[in-house]
PDB file of N, CA and C in Angstrom:
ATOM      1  N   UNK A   1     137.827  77.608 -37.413  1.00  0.00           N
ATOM      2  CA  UNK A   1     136.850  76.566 -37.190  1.00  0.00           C
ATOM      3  C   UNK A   1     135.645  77.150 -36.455  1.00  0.00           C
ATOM      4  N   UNK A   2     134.425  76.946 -37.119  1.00  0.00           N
ATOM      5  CA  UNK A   2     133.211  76.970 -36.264  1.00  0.00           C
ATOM      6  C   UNK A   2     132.986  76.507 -35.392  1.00  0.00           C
ATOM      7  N   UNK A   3     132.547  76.796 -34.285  1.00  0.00           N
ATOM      8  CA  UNK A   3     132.004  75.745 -32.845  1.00  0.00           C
ATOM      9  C   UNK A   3     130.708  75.965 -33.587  1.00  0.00           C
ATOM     10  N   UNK A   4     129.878  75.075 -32.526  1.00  0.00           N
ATOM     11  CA  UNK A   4     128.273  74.839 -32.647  1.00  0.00           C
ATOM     12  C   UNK A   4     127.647  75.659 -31.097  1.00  0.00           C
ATOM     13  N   UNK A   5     126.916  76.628 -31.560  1.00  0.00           N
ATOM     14  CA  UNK A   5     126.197  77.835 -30.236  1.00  0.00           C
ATOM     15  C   UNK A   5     125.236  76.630 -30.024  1.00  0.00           C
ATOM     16  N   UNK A   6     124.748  76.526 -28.409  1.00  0.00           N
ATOM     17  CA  UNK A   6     123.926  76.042 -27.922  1.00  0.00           C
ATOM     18  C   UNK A   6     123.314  76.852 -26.890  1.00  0.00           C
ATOM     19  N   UNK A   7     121.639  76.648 -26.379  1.00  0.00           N
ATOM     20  CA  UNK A   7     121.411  77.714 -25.096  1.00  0.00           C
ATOM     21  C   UNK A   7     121.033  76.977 -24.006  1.00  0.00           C
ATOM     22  N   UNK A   8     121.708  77.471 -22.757  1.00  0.00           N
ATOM     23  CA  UNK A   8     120.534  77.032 -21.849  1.00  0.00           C
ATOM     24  C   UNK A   8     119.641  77.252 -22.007  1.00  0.00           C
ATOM     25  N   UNK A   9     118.548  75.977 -21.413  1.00  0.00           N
ATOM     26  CA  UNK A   9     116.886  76.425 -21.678  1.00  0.00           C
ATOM     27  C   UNK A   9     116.123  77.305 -21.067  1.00  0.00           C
ATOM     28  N   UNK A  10     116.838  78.528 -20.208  1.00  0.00           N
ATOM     29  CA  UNK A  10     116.640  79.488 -19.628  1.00  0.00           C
ATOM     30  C   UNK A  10     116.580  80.681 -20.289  1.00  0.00           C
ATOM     31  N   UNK A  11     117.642  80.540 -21.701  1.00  0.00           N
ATOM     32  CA  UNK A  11     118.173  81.840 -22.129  1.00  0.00           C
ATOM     33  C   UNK A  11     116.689  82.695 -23.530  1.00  0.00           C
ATOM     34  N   UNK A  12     115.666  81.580 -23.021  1.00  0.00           N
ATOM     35  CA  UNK A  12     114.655  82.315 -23.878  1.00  0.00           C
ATOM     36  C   UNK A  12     114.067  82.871 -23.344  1.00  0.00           C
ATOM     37  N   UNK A  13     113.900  82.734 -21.595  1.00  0.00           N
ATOM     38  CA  UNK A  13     113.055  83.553 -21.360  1.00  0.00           C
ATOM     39  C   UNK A  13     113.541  84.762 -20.909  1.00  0.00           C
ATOM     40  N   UNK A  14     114.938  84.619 -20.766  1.00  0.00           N
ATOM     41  CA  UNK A  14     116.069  85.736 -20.589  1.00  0.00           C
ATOM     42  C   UNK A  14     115.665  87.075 -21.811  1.00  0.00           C
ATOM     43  N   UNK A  15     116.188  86.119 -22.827  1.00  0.00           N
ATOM     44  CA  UNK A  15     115.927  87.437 -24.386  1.00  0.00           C
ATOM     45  C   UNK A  15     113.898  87.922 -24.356  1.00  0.00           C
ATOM     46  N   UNK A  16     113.345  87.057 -23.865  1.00  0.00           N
ATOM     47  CA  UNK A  16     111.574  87.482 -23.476  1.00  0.00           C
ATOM     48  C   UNK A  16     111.670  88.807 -22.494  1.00  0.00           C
ATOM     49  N   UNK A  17     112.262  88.413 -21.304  1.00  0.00           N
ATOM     50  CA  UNK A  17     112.339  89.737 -20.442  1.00  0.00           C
ATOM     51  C   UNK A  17     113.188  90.663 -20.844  1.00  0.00           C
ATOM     52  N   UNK A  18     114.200  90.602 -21.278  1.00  0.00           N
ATOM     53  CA  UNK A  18     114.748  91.927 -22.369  1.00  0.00           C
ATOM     54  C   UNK A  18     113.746  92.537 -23.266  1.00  0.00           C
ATOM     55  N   UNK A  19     112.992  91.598 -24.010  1.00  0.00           N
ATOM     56  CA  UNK A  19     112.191  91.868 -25.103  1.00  0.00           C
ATOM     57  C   UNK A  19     111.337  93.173 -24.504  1.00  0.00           C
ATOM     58  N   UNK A  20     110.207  91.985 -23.067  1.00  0.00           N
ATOM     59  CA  UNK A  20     109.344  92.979 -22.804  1.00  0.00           C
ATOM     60  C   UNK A  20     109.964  94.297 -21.696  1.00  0.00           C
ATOM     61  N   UNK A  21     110.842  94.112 -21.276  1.00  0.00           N
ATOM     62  CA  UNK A  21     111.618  95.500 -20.614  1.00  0.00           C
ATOM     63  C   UNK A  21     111.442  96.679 -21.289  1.00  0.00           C
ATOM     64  N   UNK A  22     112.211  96.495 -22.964  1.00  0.00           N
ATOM     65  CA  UNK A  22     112.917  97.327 -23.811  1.00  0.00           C
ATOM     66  C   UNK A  22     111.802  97.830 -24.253  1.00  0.00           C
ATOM     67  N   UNK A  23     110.563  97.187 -24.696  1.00  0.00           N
ATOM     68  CA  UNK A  23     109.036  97.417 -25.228  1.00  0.00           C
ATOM     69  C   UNK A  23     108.657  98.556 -24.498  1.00  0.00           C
ATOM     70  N   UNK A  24     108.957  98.334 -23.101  1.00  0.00           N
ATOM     71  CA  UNK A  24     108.111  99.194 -21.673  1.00  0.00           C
ATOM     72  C   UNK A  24     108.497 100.898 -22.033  1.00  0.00           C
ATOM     73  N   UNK A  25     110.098 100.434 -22.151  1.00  0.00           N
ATOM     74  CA  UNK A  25     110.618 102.409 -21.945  1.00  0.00           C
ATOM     75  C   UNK A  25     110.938 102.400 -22.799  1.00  0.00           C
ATOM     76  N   UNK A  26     111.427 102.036 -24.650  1.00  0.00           N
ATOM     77  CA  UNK A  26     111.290 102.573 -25.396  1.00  0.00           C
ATOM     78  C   UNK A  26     110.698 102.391 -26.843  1.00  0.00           C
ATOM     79  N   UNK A  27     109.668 101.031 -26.688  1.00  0.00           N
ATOM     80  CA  UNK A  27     109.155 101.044 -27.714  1.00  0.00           C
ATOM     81  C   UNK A  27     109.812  99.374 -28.200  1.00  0.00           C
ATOM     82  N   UNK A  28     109.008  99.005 -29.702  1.00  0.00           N
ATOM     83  CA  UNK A  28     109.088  97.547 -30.440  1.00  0.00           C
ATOM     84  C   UNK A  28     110.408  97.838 -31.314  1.00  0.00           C
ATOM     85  N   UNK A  29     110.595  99.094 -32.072  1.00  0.00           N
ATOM     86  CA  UNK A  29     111.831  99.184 -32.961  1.00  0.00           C
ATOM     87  C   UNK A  29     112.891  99.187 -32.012  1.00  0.00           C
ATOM     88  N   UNK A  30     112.971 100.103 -31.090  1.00  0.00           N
ATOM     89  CA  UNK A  30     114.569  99.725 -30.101  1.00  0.00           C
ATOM     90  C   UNK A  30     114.321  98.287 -29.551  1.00  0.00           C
ATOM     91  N   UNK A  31     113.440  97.732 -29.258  1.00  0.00           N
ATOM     92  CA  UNK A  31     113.596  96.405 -28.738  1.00  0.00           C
ATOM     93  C   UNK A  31     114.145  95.569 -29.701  1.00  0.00           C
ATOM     94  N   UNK A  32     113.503  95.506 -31.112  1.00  0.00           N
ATOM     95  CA  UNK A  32     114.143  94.834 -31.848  1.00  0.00           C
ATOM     96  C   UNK A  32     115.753  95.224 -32.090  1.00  0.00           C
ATOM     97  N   UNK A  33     115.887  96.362 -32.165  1.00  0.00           N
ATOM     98  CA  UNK A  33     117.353  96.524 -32.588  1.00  0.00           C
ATOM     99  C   UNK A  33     118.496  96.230 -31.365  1.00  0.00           C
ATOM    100  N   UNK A  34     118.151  95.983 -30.236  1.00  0.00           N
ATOM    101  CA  UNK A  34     119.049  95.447 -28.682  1.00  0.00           C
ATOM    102  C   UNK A  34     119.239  93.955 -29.219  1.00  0.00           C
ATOM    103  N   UNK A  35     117.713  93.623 -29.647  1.00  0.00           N
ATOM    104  CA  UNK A  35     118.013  92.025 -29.416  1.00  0.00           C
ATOM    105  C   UNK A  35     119.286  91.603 -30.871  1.00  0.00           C
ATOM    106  N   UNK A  36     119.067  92.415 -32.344  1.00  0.00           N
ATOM    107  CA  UNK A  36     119.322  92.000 -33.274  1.00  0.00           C
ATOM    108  C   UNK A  36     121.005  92.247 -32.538  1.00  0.00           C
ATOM    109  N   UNK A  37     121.325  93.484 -31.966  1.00  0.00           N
ATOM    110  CA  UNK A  37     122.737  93.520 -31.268  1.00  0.00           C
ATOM    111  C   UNK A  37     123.499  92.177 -30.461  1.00  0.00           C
ATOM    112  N   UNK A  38     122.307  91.808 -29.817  1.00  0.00           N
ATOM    113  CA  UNK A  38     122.570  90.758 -28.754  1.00  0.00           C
ATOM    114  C   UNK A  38     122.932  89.120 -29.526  1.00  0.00           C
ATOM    115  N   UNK A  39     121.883  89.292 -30.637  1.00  0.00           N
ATOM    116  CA  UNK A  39     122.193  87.928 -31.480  1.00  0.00           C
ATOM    117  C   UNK A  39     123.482  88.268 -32.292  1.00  0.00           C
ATOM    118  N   UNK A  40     123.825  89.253 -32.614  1.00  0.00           N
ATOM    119  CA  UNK A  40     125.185  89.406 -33.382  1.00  0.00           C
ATOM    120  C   UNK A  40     126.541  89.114 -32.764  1.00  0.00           C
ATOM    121  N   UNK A  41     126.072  89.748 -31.224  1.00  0.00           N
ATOM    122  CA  UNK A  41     127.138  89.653 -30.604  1.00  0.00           C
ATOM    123  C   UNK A  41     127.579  87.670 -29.567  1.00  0.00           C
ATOM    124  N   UNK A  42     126.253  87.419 -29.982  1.00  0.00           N
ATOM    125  CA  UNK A  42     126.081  85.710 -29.855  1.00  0.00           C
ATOM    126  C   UNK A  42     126.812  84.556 -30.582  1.00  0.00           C
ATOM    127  N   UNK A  43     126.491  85.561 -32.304  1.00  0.00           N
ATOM    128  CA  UNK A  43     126.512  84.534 -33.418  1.00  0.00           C
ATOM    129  C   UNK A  43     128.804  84.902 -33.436  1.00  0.00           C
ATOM    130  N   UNK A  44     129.233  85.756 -33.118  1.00  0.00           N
ATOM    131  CA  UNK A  44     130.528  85.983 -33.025  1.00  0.00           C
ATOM    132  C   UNK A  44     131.372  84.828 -32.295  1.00  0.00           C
ATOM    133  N   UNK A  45     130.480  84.468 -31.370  1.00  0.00           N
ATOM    134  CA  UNK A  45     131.350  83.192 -30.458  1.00  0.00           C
ATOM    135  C   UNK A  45     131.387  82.037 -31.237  1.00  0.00           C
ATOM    136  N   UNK A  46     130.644  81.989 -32.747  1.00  0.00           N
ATOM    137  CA  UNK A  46     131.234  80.580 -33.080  1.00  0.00           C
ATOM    138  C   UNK A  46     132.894  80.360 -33.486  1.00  0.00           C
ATOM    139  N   UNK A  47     133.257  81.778 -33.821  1.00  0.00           N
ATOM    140  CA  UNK A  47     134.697  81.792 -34.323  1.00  0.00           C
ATOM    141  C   UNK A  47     135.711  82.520 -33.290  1.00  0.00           C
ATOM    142  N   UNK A  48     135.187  83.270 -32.521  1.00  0.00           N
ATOM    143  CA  UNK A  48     136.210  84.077 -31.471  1.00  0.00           C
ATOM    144  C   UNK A  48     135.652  83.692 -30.206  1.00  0.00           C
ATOM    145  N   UNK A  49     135.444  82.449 -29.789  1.00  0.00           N
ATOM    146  CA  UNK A  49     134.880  82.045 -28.498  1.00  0.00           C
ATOM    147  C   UNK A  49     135.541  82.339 -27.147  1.00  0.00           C
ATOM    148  N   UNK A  50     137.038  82.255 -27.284  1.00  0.00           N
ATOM    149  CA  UNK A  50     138.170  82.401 -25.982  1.00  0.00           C
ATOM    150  C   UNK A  50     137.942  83.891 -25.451  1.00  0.00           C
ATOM    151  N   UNK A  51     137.384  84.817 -25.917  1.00  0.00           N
ATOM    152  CA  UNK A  51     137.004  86.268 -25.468  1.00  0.00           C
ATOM    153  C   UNK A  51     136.214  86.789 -24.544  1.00  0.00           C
ATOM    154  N   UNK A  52     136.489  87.857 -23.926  1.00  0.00           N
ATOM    155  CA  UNK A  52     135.614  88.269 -22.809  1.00  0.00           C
ATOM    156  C   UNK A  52     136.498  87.576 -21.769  1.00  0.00           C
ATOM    157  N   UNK A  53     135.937  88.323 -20.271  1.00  0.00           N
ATOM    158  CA  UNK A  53     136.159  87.878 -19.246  1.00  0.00           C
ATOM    159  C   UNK A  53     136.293  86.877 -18.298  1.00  0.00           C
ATOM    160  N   UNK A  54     137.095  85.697 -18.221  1.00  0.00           N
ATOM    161  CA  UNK A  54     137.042  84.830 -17.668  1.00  0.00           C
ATOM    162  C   UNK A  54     136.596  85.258 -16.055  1.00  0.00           C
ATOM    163  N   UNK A  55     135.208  84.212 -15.530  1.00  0.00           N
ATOM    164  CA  UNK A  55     134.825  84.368 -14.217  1.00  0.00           C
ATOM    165  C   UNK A  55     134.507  82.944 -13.585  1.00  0.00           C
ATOM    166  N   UNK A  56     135.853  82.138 -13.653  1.00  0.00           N
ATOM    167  CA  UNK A  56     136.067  80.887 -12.813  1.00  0.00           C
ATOM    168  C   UNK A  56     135.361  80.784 -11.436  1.00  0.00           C
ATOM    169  N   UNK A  57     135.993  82.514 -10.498  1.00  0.00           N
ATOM    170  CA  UNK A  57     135.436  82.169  -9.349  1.00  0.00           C
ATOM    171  C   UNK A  57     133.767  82.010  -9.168  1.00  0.00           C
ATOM    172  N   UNK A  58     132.795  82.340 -10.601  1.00  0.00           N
ATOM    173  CA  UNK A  58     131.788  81.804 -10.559  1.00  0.00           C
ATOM    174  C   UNK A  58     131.002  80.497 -10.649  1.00  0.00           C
ATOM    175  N   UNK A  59     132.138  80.176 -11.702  1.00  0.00           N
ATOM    176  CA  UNK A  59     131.446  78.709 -12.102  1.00  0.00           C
ATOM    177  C   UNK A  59     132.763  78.452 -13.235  1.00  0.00           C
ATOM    178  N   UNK A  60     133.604  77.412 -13.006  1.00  0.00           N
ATOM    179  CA  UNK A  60     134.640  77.089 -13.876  1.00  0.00           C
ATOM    180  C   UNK A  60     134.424  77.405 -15.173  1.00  0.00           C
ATOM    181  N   UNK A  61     135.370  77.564 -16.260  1.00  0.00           N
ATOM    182  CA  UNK A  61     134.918  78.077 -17.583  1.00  0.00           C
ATOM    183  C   UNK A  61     134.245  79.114 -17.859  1.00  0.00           C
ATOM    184  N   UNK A  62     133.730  79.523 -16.758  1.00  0.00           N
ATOM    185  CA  UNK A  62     132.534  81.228 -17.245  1.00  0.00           C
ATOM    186  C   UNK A  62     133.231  81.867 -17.839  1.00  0.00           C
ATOM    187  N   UNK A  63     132.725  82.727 -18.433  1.00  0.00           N
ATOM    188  CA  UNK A  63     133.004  83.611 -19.605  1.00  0.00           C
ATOM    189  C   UNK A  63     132.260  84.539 -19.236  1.00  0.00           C
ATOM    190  N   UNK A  64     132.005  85.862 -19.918  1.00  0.00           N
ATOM    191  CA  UNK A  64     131.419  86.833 -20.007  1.00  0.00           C
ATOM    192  C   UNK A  64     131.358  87.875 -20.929  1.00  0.00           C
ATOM    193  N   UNK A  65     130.770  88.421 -22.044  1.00  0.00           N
ATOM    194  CA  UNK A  65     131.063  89.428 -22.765  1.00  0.00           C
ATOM    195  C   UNK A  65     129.606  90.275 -22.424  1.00  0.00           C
ATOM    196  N   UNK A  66     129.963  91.842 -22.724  1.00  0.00           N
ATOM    197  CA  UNK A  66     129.131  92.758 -23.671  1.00  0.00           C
ATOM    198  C   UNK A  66     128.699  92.192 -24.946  1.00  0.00           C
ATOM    199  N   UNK A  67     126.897  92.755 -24.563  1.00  0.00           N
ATOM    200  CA  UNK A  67     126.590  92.966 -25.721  1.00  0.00           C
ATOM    201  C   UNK A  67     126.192  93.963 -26.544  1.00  0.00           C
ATOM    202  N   UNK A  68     126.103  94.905 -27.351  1.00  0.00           N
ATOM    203  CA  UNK A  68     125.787  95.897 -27.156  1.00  0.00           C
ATOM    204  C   UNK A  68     126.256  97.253 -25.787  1.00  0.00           C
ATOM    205  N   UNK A  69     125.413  98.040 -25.677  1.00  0.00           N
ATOM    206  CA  UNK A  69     125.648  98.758 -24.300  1.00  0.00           C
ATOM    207  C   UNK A  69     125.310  98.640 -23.082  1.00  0.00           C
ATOM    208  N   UNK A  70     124.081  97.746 -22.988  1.00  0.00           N
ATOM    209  CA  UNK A  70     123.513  97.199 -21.322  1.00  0.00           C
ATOM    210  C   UNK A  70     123.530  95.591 -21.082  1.00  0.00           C
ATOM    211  N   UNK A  71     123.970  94.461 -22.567  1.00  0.00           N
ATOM    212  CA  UNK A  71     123.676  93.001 -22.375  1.00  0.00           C
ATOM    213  C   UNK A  71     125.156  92.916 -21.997  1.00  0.00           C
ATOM    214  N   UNK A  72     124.684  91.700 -21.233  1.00  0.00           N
ATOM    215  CA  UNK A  72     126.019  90.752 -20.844  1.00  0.00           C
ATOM    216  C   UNK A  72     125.342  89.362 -20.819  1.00  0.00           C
ATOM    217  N   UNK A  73     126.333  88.969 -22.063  1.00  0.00           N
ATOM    218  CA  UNK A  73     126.265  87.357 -22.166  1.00  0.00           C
ATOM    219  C   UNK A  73     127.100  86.419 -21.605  1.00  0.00           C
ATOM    220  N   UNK A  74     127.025  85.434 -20.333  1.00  0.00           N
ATOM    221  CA  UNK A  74     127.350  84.859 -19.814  1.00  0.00           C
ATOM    222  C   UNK A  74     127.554  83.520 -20.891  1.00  0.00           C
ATOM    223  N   UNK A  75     128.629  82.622 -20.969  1.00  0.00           N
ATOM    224  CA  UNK A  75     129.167  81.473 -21.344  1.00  0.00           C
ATOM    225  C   UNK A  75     130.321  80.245 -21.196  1.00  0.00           C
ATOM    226  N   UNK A  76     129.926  79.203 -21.537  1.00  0.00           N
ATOM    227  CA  UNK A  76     131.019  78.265 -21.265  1.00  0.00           C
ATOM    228  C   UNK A  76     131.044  78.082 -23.174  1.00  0.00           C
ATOM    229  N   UNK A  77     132.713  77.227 -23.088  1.00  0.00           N
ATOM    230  CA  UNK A  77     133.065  77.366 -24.404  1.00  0.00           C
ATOM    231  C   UNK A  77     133.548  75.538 -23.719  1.00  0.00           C
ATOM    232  N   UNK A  78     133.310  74.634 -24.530  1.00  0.00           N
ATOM    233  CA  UNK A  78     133.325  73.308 -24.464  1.00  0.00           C
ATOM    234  C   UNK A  78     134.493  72.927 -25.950  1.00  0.00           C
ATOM    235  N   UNK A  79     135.405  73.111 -25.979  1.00  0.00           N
ATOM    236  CA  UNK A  79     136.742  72.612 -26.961  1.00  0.00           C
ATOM    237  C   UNK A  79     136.668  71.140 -27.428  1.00  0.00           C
ATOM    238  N   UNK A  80     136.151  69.750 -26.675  1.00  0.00           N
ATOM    239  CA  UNK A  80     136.092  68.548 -27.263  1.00  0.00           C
ATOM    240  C   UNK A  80     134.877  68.665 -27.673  1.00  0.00           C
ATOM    241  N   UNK A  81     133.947  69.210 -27.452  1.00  0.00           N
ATOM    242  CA  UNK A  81     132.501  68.977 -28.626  1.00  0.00           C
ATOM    243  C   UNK A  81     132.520  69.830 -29.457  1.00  0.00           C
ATOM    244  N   UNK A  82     133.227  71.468 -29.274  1.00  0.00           N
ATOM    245  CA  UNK A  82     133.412  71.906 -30.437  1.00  0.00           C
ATOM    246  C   UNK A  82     131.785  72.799 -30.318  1.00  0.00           C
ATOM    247  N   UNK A  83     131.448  73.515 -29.072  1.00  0.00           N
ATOM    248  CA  UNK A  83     130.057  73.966 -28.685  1.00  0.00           C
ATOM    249  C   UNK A  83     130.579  74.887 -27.694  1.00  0.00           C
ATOM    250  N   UNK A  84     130.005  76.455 -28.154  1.00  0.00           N
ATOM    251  CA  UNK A  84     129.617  77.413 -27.197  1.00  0.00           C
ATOM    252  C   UNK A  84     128.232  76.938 -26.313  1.00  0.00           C
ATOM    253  N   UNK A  85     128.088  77.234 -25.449  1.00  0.00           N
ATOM    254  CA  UNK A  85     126.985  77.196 -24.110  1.00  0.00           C
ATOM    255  C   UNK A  85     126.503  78.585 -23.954  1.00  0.00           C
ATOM    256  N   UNK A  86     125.449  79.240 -24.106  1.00  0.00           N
ATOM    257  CA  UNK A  86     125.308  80.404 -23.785  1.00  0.00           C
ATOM    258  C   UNK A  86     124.211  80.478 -22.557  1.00  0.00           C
ATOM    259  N   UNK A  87     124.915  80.810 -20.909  1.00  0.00           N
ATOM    260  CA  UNK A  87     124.160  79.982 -19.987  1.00  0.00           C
ATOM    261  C   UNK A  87     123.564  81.160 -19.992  1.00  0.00           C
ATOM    262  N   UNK A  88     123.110  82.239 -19.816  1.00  0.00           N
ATOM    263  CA  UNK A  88     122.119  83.746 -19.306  1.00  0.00           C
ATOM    264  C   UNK A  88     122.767  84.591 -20.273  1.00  0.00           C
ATOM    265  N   UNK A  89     121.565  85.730 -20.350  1.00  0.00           N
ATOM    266  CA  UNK A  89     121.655  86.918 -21.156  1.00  0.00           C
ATOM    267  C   UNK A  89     121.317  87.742 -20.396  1.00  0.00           C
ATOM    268  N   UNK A  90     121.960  88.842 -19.960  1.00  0.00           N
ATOM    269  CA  UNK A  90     121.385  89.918 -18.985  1.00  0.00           C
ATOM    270  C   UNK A  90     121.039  91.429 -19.541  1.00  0.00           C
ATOM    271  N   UNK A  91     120.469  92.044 -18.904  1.00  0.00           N
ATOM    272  CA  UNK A  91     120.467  93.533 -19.842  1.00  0.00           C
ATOM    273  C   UNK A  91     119.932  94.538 -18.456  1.00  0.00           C
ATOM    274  N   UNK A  92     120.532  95.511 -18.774  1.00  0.00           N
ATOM    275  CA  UNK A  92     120.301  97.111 -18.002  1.00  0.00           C
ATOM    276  C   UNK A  92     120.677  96.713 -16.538  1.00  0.00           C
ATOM    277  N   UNK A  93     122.109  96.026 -16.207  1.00  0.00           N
ATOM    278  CA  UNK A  93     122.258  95.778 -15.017  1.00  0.00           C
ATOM    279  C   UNK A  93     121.685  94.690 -13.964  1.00  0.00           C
ATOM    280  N   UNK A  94     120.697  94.002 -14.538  1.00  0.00           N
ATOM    281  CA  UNK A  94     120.548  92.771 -14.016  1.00  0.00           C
ATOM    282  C   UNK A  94     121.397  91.589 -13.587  1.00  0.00           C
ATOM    283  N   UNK A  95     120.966  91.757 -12.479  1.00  0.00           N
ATOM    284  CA  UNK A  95     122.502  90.240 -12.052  1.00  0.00           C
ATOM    285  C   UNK A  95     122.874  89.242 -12.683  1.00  0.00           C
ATOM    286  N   UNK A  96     123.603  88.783 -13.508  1.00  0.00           N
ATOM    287  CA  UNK A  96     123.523  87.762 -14.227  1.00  0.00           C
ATOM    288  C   UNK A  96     124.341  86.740 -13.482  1.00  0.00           C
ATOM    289  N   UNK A  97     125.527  86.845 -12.225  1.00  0.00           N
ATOM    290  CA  UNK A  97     126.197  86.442 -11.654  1.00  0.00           C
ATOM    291  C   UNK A  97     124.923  85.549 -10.979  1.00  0.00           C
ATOM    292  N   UNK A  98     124.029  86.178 -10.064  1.00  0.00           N
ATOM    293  CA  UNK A  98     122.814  85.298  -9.666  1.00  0.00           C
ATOM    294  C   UNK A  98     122.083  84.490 -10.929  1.00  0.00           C
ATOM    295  N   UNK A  99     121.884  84.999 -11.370  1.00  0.00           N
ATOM    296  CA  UNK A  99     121.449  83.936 -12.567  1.00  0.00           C
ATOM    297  C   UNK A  99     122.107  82.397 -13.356  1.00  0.00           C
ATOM    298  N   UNK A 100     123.446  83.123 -12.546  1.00  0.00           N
ATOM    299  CA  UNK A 100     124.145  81.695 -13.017  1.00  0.00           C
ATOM    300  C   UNK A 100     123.847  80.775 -12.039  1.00  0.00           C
ATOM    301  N   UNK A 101     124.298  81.608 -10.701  1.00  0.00           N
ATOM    302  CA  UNK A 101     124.445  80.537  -9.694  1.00  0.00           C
ATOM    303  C   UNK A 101     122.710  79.757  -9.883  1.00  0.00           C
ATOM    304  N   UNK A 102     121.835  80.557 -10.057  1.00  0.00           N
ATOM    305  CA  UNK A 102     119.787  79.844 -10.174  1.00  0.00           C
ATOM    306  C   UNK A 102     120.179  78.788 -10.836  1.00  0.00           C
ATOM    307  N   UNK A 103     121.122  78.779 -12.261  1.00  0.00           N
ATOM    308  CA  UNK A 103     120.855  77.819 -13.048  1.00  0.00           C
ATOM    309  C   UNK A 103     122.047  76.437 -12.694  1.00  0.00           C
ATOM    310  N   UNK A 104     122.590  76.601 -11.835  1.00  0.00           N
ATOM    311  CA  UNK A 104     123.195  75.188 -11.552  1.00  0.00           C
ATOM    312  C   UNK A 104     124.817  75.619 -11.701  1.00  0.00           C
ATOM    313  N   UNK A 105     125.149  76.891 -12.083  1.00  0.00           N
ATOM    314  CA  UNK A 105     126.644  77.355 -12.600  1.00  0.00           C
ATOM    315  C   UNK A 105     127.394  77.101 -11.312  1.00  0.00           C
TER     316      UNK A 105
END
């Protein structure tokens, strides 16, 4: 069964500062190819959602996977609506643990 991916309204400007990071030190083609990693490894949670690291003591339900080699996608997985949550996207070591707690996690 498919769930339905949803984002926090944070997580665009999340994949923006990845965007322009990746632009800085190595250019528009590796930027594109992190992010196309990052959406692949996004679009996977509609069918294997229970994966990755459970991090309760952050915020009940957290989740966590790799994306690629430097993203970490933070998530809640919602079973009666049948909807991934994808609350932050982090990349090259950026706190994403703070990022949860910014957004209300």
């Amino acid at each position: 069964m498919n769930y339905r991916i949803k984002f926090h309204p944070l997580v665009a400007r999340d994949l923006d500062t990845i965007a322009k990071a990746i632009i800085d030190y190595a250019g528009p083609d590796i930027a594109a190819r992190k992010l196309a990693e990052i959406e692949a490894a996004v679009a996977t949670l509609k069918t294997t959602l229970h994966k990755g690291s459970t991090r309760d003591e952050i915020a009940s339900g957290l989740r966590a996977i790799p994306a690629g080699r430097k993203a970490v996608i933070a998530f809640l997985v919602d079973d009666n609506a049948k909807e991934v949550l994808i609350y932050a996207i982090t990349y090259g070591g950026a706190d994403w643990i703070a990022r949860i707690g910014a957004r209300g996690g």
